[in-house]
C-alpha atoms as a PDB file:
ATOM      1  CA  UNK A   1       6.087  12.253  -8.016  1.00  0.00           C
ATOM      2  CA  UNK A   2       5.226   8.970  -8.343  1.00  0.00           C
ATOM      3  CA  UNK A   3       4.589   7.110  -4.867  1.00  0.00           C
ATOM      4  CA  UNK A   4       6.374   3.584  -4.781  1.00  0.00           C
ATOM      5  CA  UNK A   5       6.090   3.061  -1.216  1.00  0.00           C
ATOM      6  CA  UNK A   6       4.762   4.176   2.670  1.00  0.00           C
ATOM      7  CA  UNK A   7       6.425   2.891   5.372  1.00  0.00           C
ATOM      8  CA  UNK A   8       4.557   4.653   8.165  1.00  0.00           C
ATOM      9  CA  UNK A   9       4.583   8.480   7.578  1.00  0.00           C
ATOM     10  CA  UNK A  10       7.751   8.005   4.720  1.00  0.00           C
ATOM     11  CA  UNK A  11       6.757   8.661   1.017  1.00  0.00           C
ATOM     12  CA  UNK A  12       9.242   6.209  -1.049  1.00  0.00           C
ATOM     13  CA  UNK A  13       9.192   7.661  -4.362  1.00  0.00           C
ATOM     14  CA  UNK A  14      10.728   8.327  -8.259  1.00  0.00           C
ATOM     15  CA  UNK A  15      10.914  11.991  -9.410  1.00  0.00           C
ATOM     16  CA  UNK A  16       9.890  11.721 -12.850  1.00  0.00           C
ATOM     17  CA  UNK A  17      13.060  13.491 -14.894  1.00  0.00           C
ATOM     18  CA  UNK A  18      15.661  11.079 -13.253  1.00  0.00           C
ATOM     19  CA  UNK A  19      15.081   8.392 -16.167  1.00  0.00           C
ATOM     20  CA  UNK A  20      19.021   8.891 -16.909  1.00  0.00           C
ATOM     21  CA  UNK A  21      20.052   8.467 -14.168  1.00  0.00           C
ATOM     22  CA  UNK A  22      20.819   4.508 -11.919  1.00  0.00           C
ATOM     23  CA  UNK A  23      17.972   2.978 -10.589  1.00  0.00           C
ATOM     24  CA  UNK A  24      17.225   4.833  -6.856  1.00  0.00           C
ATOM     25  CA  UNK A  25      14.647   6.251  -5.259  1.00  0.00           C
ATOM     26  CA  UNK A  26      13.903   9.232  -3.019  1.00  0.00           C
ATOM     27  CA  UNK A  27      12.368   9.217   0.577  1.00  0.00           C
ATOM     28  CA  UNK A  28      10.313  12.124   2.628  1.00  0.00           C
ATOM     29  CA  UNK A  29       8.291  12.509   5.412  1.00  0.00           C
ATOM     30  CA  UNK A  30       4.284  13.118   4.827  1.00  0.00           C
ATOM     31  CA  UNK A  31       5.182  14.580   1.098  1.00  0.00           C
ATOM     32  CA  UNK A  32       7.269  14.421  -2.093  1.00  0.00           C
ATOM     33  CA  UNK A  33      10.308  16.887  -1.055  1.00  0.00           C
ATOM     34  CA  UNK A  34      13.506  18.252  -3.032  1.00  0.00           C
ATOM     35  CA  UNK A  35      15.375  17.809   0.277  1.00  0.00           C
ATOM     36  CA  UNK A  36      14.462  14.219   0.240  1.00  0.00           C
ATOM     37  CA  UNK A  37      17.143  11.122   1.209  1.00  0.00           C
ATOM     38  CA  UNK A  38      18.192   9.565  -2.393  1.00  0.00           C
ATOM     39  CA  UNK A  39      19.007   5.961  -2.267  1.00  0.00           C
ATOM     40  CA  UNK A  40      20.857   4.355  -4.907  1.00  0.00           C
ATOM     41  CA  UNK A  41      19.779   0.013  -5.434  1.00  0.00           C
ATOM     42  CA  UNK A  42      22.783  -1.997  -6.561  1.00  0.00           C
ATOM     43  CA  UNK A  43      22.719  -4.866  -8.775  1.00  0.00           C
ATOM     44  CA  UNK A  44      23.838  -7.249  -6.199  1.00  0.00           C
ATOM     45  CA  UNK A  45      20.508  -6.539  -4.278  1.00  0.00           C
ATOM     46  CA  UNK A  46      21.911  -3.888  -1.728  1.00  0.00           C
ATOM     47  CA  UNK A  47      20.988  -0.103  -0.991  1.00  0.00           C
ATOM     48  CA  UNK A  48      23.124   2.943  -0.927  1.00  0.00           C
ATOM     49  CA  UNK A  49      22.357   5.863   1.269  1.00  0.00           C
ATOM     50  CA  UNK A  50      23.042   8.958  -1.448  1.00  0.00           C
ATOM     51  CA  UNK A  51      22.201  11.354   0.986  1.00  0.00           C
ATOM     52  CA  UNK A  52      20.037  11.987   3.772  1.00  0.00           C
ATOM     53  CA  UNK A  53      18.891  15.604   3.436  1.00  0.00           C
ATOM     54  CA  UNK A  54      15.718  15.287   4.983  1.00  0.00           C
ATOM     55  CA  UNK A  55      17.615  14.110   7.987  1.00  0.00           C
ATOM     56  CA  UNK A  56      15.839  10.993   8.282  1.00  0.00           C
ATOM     57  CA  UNK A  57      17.136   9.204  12.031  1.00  0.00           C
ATOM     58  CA  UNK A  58      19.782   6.554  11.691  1.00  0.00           C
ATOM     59  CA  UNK A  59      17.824   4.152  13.448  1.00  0.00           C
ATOM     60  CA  UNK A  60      14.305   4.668  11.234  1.00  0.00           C
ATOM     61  CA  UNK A  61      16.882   5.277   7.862  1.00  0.00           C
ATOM     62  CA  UNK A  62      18.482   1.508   8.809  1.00  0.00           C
ATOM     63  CA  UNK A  63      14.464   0.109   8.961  1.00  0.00           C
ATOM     64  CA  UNK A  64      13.840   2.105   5.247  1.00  0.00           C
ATOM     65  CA  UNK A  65      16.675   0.643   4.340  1.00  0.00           C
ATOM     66  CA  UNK A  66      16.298  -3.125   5.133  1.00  0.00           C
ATOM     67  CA  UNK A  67      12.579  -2.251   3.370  1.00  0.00           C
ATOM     68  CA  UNK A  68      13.777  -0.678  -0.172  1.00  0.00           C
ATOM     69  CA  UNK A  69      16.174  -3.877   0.184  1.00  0.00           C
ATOM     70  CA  UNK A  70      13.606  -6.255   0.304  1.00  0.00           C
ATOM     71  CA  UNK A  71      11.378  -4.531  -1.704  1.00  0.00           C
ATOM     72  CA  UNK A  72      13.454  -4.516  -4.747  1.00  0.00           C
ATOM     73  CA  UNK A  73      12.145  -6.763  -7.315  1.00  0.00           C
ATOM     74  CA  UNK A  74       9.626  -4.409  -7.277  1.00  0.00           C
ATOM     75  CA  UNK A  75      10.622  -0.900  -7.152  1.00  0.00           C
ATOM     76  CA  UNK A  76      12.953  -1.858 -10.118  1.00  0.00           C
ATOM     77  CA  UNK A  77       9.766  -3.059 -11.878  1.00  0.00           C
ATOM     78  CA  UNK A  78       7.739   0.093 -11.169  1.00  0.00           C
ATOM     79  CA  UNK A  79      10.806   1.928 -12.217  1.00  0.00           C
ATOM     80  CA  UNK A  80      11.083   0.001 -15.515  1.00  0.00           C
ATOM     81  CA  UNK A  81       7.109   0.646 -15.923  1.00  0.00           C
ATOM     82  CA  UNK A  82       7.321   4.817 -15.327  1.00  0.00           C
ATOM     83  CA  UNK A  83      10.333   5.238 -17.491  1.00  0.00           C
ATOM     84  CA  UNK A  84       9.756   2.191 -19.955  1.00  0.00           C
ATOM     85  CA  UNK A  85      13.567   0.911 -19.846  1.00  0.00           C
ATOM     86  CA  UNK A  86      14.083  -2.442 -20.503  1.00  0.00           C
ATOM     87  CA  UNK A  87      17.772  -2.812 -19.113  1.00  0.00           C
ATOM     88  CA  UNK A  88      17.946  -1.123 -16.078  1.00  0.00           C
ATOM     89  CA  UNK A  89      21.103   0.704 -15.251  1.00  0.00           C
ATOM     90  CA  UNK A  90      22.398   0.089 -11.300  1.00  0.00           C
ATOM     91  CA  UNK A  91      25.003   2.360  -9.387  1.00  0.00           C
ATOM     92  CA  UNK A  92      26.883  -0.272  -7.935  1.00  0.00           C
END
């Protein structure tokens, strides 16, 4: 999985066969995880929690949050970059 982001001991991260899919990534603690928290980036510069399956704490998922936010400009171009999309597709 390719690592986007740490924020402390959080992996931010794409899964590599979610090219289909809205731009979003996937967080863990220490390592790449299938029960991760997916969060979906919205057009208008915002983040959707998906889900939290790795039962990240409100409080720390808020701070994550507020990051991916800020942090956007760039995940979308390392997402463009890993799955070579040109028009990137947004949930929201």
């Amino acid at each position: 999985m390719p690592n986007v982001l740490k924020v402390g001991s959080y992996y931010i991260y794409f899964w590599t066969d979610e090219s289909d899919e809205p731009v979003h990534v996937h967080i863990s603690k220490e390592k790449p995880s299938s029960e991760s928290t997916k969060i979906w980036l919205c057009k208008s510069g915002g983040a959707i929690v998906s889900h939290n399956k790795s039962r990240i704490p409100q409080h720390e998922l808020n701070k994550l949050l507020e990051i991916i936010e800020d942090q956007q400009f760039f995940i979308c171009r390392k997402w463009q970059e890993m799955f070579g999309q040109e028009t990137l597709k947004f949930y929201c």
